[in-house]
PDB file of N, CA and C in Angstrom:
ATOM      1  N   UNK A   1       0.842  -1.164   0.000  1.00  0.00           N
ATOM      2  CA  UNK A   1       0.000   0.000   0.000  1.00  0.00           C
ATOM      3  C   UNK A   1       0.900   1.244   0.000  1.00  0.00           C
ATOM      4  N   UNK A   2       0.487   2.094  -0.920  1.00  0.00           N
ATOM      5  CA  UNK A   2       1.097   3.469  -0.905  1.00  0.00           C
ATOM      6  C   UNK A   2       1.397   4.165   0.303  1.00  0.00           C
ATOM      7  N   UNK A   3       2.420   4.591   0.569  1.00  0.00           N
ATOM      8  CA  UNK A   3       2.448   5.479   1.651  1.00  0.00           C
ATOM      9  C   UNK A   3       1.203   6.525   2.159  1.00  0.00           C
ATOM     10  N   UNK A   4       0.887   7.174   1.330  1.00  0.00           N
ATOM     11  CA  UNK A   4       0.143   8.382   1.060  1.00  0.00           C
ATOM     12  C   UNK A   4      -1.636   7.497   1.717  1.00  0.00           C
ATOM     13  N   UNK A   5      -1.587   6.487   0.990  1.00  0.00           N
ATOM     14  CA  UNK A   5      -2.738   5.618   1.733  1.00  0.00           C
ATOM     15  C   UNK A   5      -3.144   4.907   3.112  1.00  0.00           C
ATOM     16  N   UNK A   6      -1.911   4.936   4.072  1.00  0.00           N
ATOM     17  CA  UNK A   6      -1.488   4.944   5.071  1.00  0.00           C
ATOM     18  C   UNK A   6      -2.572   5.449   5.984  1.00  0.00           C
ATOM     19  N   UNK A   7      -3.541   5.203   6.689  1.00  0.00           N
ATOM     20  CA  UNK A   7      -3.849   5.924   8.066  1.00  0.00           C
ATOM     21  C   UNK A   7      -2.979   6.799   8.989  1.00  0.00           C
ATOM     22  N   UNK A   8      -3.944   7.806   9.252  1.00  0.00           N
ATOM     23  CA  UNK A   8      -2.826   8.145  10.096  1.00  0.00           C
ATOM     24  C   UNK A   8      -3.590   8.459  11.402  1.00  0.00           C
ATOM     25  N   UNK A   9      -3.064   8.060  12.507  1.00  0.00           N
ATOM     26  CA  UNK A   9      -3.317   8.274  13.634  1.00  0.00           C
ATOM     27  C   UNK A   9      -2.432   8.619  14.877  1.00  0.00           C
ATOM     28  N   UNK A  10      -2.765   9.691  15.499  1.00  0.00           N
ATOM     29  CA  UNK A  10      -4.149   9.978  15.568  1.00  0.00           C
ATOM     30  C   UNK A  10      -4.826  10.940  14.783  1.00  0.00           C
ATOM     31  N   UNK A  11      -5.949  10.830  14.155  1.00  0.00           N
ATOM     32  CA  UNK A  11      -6.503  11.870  13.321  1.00  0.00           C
ATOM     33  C   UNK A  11      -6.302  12.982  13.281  1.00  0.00           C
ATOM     34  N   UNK A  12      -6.651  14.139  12.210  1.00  0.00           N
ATOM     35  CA  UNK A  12      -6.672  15.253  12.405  1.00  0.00           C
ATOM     36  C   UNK A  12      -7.822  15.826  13.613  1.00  0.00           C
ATOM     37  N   UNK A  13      -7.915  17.244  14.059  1.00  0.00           N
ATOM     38  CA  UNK A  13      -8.340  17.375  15.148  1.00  0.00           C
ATOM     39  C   UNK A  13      -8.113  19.464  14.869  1.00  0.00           C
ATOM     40  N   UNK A  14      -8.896  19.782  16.272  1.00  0.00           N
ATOM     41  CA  UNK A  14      -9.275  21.100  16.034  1.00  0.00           C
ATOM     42  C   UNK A  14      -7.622  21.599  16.508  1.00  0.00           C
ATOM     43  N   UNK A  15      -6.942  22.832  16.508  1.00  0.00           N
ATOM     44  CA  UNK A  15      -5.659  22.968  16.698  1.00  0.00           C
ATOM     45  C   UNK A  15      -5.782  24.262  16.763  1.00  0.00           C
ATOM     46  N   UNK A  16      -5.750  24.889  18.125  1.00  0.00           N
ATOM     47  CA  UNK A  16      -5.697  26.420  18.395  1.00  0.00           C
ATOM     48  C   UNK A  16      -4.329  26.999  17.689  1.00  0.00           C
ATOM     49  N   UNK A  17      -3.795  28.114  16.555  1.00  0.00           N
ATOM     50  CA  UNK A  17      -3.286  28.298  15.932  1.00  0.00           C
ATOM     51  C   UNK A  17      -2.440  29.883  16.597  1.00  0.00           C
ATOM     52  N   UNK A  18      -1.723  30.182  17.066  1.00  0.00           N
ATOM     53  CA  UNK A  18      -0.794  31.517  17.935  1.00  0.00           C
ATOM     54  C   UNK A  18      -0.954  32.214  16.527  1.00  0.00           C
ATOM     55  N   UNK A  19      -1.504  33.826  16.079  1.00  0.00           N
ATOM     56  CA  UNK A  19      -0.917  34.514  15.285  1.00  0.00           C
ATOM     57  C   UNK A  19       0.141  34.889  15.572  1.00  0.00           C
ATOM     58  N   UNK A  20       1.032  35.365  15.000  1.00  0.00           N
ATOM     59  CA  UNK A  20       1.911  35.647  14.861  1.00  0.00           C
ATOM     60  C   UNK A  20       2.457  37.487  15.308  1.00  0.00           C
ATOM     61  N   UNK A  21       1.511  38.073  14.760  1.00  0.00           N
ATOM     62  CA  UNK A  21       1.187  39.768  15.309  1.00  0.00           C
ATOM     63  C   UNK A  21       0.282  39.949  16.420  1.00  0.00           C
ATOM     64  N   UNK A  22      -0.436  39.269  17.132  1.00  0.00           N
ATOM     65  CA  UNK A  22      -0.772  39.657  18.388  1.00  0.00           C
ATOM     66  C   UNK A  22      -0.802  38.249  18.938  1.00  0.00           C
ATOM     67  N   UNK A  23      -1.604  38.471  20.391  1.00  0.00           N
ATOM     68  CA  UNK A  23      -1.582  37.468  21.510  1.00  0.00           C
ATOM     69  C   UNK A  23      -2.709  36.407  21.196  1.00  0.00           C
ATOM     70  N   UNK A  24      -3.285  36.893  19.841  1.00  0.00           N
ATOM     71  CA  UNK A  24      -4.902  36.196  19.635  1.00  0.00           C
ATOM     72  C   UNK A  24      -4.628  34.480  19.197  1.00  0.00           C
ATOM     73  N   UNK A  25      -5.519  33.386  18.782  1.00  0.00           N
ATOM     74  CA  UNK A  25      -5.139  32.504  18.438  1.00  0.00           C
ATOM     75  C   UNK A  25      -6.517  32.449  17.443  1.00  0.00           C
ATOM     76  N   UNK A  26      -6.423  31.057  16.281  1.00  0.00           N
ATOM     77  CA  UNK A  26      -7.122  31.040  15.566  1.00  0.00           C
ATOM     78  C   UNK A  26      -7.235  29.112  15.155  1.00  0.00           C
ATOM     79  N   UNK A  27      -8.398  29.110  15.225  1.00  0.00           N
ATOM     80  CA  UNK A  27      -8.458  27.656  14.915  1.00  0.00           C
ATOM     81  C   UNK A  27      -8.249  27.054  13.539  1.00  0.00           C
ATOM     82  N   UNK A  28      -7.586  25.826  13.070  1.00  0.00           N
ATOM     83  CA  UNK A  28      -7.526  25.223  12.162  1.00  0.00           C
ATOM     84  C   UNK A  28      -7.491  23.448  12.646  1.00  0.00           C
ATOM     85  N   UNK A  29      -8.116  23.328  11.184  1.00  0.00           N
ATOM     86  CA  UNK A  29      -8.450  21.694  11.429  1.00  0.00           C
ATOM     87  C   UNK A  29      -6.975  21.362  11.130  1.00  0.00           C
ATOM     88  N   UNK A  30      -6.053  20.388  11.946  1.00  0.00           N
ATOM     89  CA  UNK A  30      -4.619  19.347  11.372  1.00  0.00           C
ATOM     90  C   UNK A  30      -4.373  18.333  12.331  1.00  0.00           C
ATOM     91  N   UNK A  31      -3.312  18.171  12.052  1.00  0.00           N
ATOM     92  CA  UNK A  31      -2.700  16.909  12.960  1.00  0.00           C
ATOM     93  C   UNK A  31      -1.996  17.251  14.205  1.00  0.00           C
ATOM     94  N   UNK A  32      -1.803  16.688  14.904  1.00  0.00           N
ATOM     95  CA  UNK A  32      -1.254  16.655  16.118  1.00  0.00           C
ATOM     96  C   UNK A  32      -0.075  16.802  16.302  1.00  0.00           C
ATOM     97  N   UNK A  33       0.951  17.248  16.695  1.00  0.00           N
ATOM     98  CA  UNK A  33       2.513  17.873  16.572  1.00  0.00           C
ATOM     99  C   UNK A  33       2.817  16.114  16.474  1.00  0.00           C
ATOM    100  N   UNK A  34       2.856  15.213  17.388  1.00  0.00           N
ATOM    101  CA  UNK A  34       3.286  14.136  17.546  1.00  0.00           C
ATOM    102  C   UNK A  34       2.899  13.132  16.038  1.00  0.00           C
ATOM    103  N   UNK A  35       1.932  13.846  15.534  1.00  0.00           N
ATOM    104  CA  UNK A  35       1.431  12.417  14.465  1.00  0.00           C
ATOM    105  C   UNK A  35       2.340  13.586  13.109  1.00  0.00           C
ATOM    106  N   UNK A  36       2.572  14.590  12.946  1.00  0.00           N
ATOM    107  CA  UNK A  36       3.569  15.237  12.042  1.00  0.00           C
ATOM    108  C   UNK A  36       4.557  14.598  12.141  1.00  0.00           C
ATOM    109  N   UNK A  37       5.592  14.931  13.929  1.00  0.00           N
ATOM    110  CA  UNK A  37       6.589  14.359  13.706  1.00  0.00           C
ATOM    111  C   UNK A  37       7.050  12.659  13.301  1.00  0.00           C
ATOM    112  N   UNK A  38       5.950  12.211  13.765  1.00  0.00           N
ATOM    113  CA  UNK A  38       6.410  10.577  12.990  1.00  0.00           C
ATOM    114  C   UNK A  38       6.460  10.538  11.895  1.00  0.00           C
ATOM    115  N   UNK A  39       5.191  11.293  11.166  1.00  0.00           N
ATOM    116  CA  UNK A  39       5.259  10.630   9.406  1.00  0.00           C
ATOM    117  C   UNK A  39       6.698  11.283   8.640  1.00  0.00           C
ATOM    118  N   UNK A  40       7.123  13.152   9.592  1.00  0.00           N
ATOM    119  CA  UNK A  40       7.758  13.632   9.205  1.00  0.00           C
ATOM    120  C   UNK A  40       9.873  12.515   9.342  1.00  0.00           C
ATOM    121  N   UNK A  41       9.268  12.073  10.150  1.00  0.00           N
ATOM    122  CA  UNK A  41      10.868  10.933  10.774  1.00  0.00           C
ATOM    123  C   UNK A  41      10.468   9.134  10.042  1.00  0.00           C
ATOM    124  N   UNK A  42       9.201   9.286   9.657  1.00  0.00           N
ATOM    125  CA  UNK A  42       9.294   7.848   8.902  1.00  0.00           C
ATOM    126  C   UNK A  42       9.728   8.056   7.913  1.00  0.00           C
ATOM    127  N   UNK A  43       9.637   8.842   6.528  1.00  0.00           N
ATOM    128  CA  UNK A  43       9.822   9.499   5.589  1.00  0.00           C
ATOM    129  C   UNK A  43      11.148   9.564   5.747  1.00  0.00           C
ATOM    130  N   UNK A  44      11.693  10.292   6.517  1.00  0.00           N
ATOM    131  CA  UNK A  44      13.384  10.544   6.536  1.00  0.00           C
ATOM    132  C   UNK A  44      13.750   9.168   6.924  1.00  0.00           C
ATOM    133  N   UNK A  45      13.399   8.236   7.298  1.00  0.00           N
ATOM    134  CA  UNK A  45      14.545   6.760   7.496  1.00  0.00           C
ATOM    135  C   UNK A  45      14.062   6.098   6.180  1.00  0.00           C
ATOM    136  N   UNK A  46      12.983   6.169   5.562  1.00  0.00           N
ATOM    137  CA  UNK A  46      12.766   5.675   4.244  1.00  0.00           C
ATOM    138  C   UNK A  46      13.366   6.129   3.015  1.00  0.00           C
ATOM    139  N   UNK A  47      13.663   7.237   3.376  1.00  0.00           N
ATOM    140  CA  UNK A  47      14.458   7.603   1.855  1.00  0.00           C
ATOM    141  C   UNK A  47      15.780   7.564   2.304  1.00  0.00           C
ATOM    142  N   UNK A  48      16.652   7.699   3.914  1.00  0.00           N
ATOM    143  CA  UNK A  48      17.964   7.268   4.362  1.00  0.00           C
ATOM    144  C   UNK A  48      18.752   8.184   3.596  1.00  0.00           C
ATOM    145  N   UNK A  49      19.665   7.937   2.902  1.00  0.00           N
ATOM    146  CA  UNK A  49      21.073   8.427   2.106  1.00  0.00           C
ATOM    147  C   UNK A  49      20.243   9.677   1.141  1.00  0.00           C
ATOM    148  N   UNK A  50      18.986   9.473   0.390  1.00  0.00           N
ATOM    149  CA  UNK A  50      18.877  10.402  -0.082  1.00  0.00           C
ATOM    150  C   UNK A  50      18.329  11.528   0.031  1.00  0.00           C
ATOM    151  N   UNK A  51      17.477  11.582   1.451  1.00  0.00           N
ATOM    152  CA  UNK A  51      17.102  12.705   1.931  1.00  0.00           C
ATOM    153  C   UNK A  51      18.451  13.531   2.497  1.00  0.00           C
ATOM    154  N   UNK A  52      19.455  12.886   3.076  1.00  0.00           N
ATOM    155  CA  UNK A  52      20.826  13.868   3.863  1.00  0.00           C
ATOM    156  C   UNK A  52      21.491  13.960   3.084  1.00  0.00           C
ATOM    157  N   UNK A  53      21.639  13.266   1.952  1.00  0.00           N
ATOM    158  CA  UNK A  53      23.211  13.333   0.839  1.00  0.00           C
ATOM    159  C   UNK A  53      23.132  15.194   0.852  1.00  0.00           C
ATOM    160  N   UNK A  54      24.183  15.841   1.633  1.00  0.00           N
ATOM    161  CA  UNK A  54      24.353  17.368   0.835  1.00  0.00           C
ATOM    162  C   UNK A  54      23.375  18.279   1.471  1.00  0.00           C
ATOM    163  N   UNK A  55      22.289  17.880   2.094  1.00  0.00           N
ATOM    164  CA  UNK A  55      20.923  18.017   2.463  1.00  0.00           C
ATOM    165  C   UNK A  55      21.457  19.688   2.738  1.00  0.00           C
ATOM    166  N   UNK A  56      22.315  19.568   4.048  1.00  0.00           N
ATOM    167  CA  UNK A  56      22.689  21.153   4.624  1.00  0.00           C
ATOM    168  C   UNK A  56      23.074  22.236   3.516  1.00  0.00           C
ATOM    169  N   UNK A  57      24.366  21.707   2.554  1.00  0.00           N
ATOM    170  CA  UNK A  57      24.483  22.390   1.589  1.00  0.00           C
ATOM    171  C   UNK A  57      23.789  23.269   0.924  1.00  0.00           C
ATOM    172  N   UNK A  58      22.940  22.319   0.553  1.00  0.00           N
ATOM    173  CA  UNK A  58      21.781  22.563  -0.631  1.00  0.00           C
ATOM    174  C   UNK A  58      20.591  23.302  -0.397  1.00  0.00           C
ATOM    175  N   UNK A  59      20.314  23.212   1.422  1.00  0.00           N
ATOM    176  CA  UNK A  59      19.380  24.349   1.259  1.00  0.00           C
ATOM    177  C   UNK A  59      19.452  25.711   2.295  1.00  0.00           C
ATOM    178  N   UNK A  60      21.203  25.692   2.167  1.00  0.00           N
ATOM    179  CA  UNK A  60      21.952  26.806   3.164  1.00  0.00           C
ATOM    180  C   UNK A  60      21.171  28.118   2.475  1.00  0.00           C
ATOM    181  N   UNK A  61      21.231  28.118   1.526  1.00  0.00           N
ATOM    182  CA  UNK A  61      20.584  29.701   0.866  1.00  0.00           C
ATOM    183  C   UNK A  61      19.504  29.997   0.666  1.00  0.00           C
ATOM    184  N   UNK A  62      18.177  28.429   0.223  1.00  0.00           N
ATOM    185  CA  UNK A  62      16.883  28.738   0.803  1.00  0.00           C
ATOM    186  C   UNK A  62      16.094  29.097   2.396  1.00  0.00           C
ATOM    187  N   UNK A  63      16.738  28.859   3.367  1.00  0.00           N
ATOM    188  CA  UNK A  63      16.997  28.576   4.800  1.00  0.00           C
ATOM    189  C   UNK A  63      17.326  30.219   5.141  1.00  0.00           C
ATOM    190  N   UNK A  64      18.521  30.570   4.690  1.00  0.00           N
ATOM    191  CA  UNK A  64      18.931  31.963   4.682  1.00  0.00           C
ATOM    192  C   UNK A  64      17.568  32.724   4.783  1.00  0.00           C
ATOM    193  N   UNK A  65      16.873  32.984   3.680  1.00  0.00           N
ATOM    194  CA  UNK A  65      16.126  33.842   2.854  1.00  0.00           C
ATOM    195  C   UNK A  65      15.141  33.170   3.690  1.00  0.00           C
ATOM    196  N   UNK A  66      14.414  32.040   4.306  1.00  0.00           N
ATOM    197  CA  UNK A  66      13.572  31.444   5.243  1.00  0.00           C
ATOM    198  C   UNK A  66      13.431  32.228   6.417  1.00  0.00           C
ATOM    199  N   UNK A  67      14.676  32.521   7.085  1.00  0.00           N
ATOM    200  CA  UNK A  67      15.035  33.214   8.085  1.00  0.00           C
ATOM    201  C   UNK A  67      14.670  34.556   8.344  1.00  0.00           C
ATOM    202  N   UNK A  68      15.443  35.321   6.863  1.00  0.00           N
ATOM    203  CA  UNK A  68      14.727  36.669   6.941  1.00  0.00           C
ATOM    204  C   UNK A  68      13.721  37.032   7.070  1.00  0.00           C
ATOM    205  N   UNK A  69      12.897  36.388   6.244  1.00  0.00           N
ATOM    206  CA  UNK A  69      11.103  36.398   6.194  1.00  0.00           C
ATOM    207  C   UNK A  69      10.702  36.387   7.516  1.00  0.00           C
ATOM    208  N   UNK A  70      11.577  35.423   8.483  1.00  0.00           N
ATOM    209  CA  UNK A  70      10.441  35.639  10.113  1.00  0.00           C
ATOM    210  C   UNK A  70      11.116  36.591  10.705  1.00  0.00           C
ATOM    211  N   UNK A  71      11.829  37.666  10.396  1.00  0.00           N
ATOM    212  CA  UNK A  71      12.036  38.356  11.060  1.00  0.00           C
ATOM    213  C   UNK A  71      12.894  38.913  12.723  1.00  0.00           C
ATOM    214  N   UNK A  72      12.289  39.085  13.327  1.00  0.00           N
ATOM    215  CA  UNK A  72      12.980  38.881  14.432  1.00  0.00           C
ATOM    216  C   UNK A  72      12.470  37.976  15.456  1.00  0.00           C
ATOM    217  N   UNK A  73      11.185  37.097  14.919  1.00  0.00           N
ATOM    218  CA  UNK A  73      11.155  35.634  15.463  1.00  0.00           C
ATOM    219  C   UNK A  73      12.090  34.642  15.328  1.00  0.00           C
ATOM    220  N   UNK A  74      13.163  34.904  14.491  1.00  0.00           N
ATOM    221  CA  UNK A  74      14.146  33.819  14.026  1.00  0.00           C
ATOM    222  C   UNK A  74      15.315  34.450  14.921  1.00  0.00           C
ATOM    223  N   UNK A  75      15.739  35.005  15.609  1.00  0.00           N
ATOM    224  CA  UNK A  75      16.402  35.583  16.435  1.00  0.00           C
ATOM    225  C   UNK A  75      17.702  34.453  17.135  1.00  0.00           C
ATOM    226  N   UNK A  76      16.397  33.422  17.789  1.00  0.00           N
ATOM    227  CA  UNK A  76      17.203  32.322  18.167  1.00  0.00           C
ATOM    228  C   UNK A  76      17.144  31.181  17.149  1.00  0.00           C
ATOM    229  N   UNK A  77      16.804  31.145  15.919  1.00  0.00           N
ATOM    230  CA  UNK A  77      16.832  30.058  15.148  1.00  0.00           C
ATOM    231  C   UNK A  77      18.995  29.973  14.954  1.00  0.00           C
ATOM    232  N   UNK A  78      18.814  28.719  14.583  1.00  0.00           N
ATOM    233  CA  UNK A  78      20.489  28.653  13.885  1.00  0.00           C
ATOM    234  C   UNK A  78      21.423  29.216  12.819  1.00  0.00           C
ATOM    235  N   UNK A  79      21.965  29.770  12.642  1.00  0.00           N
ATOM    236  CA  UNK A  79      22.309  30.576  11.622  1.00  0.00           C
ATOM    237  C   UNK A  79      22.757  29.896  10.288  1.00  0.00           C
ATOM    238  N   UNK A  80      23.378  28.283  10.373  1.00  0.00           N
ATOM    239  CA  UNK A  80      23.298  27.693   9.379  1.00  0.00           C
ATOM    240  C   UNK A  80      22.700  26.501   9.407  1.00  0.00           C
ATOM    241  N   UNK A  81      22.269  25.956   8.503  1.00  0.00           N
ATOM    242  CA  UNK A  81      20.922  24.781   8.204  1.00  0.00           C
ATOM    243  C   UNK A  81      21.657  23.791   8.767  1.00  0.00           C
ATOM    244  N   UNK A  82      23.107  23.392   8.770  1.00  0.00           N
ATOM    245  CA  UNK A  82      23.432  22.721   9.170  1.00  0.00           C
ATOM    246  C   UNK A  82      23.644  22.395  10.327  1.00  0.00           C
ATOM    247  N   UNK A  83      23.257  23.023  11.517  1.00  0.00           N
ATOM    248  CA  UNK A  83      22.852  23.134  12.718  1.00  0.00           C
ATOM    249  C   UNK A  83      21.776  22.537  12.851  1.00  0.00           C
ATOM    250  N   UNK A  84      20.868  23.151  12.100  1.00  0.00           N
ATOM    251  CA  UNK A  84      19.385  23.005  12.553  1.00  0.00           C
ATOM    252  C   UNK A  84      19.174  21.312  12.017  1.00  0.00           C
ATOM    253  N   UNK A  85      20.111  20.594  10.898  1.00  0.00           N
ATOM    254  CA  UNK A  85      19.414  19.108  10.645  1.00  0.00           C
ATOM    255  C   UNK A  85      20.735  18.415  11.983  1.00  0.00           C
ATOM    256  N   UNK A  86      21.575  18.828  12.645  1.00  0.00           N
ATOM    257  CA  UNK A  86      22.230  18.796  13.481  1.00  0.00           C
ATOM    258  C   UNK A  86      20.913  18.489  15.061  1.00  0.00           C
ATOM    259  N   UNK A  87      20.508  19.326  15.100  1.00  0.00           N
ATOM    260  CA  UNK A  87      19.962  19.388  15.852  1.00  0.00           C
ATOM    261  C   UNK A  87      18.471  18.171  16.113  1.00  0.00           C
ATOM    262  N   UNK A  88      18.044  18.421  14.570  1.00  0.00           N
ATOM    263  CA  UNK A  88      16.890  17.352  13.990  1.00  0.00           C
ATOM    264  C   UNK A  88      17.413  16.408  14.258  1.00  0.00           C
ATOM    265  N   UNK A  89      18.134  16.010  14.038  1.00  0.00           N
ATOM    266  CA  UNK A  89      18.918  14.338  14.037  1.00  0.00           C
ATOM    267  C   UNK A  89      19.098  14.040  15.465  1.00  0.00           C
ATOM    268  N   UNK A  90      20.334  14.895  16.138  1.00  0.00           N
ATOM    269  CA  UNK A  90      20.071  14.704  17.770  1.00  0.00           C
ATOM    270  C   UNK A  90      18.561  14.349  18.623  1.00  0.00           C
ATOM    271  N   UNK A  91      17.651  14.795  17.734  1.00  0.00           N
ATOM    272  CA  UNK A  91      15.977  14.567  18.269  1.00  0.00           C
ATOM    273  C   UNK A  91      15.897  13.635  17.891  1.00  0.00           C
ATOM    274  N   UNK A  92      16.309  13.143  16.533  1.00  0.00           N
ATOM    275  CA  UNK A  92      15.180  11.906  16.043  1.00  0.00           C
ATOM    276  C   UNK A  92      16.157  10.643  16.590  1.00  0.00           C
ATOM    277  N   UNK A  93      17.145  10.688  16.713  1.00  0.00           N
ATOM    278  CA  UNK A  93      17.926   9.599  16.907  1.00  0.00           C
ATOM    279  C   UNK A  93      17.605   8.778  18.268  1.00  0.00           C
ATOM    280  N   UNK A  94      17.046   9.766  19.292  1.00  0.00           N
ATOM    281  CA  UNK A  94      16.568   9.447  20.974  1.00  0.00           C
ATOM    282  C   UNK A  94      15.259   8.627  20.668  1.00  0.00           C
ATOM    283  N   UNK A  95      14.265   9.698  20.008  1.00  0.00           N
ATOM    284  CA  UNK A  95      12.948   8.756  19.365  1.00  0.00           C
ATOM    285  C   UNK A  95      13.347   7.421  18.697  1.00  0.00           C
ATOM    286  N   UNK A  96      14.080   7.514  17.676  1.00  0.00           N
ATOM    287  CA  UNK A  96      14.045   6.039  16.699  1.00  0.00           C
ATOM    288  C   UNK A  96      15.488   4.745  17.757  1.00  0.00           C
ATOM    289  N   UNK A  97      15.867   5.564  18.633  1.00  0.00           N
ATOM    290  CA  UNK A  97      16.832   4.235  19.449  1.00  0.00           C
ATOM    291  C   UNK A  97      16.878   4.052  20.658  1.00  0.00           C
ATOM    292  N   UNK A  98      16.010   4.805  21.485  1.00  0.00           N
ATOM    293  CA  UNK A  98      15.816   4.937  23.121  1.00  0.00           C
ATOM    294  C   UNK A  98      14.428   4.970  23.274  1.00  0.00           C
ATOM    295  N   UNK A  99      14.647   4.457  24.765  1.00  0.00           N
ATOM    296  CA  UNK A  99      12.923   4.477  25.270  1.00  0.00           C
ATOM    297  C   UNK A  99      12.780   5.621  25.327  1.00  0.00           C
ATOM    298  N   UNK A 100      11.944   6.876  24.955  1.00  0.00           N
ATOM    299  CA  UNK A 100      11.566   8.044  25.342  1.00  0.00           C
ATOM    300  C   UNK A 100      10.271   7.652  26.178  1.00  0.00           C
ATOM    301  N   UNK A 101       9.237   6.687  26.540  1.00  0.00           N
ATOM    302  CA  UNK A 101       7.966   6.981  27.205  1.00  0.00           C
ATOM    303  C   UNK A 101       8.021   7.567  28.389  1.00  0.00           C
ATOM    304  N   UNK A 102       9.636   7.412  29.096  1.00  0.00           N
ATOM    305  CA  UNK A 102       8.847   8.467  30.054  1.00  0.00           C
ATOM    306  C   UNK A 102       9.879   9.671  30.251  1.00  0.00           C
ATOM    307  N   UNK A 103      10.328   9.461  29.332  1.00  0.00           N
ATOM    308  CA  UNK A 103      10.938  10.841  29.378  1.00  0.00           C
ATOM    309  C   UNK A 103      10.485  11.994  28.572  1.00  0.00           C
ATOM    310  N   UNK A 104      10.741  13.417  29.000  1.00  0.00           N
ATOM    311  CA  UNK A 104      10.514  14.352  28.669  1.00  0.00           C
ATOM    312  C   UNK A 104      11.879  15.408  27.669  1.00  0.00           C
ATOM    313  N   UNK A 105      11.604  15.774  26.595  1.00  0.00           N
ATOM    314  CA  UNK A 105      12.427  16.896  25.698  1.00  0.00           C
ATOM    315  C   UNK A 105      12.755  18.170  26.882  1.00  0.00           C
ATOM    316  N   UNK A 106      13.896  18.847  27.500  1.00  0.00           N
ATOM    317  CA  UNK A 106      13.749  20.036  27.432  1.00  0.00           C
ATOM    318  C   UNK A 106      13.916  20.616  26.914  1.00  0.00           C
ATOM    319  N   UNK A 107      13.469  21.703  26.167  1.00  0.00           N
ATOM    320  CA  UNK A 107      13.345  23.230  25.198  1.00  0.00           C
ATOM    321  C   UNK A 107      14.147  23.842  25.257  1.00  0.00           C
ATOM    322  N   UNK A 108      14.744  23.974  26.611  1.00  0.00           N
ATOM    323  CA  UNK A 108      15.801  24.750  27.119  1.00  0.00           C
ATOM    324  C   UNK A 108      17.210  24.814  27.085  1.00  0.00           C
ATOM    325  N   UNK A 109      17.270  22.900  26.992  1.00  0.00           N
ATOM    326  CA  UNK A 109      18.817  22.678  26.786  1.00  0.00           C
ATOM    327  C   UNK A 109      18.939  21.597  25.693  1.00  0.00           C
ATOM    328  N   UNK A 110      17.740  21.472  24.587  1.00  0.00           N
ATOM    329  CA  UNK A 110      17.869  20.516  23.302  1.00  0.00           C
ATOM    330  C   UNK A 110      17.935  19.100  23.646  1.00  0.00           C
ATOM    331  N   UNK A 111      17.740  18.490  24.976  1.00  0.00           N
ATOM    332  CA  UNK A 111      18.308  17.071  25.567  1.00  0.00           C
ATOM    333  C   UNK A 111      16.894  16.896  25.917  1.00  0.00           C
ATOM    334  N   UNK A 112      17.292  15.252  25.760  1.00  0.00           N
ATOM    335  CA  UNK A 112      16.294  14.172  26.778  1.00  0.00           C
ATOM    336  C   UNK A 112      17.227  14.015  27.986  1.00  0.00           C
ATOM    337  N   UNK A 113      16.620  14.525  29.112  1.00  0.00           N
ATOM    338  CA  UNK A 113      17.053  14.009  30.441  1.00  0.00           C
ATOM    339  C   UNK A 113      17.064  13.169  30.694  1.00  0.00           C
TER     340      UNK A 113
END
């Protein structure tokens, strides 16, 4: 069966949405941060070598120009992409080879405690 044909669970669902210019929020129907990040980390071990071959390289200058656009929300983002799949990988690697159930991400210092 096609990927794309795949269930996904847990379903989409109502998702209070932060604007961005004030304190207000706004609803949209999607998925759940947790059911993104899996399909988003199944996808990357399925394609393996050819999703990273160069990966940082290649989209150092779209990433750039990514950056500018948010402005001074990107403040603390990484300054090169290659950090940031640096960083992705340090995440996904705890998920796809350690028990995470009862552990918690901190925000603060990029680690599973």
């Amino acid at each position: 069966m096609p990927a794309s044909a795949t269930p996904v669970t847990p379903g989409s669902q109502t998702i209070n949405y932060p604007q961005q210019v004030s304190t207000e929020s706004f609803q949209l129907f999607g998925y759940p941060l947790a059911t993104v990040i899996a399909e988003k980390l199944s996808t990357a071990v399925s394609l393996g070598d050819l999703n990273n071959r160069d990966l940082s390289e290649r989209r150092q200058t779209s990433y750039i120009a990514w950056r500018r656009r948010q402005g001074p929300a990107a403040t603390d983002f990484p300054e090169r992409f290659v950090d940031v799949v640096r960083q992705v990988t340090a995440f996904a690697d705890v998920l796809l080879n350690d028990d995470t159930a009862n552990r918690t991400r901190s925000a603060a210092t990029l680690t599973w405690p």
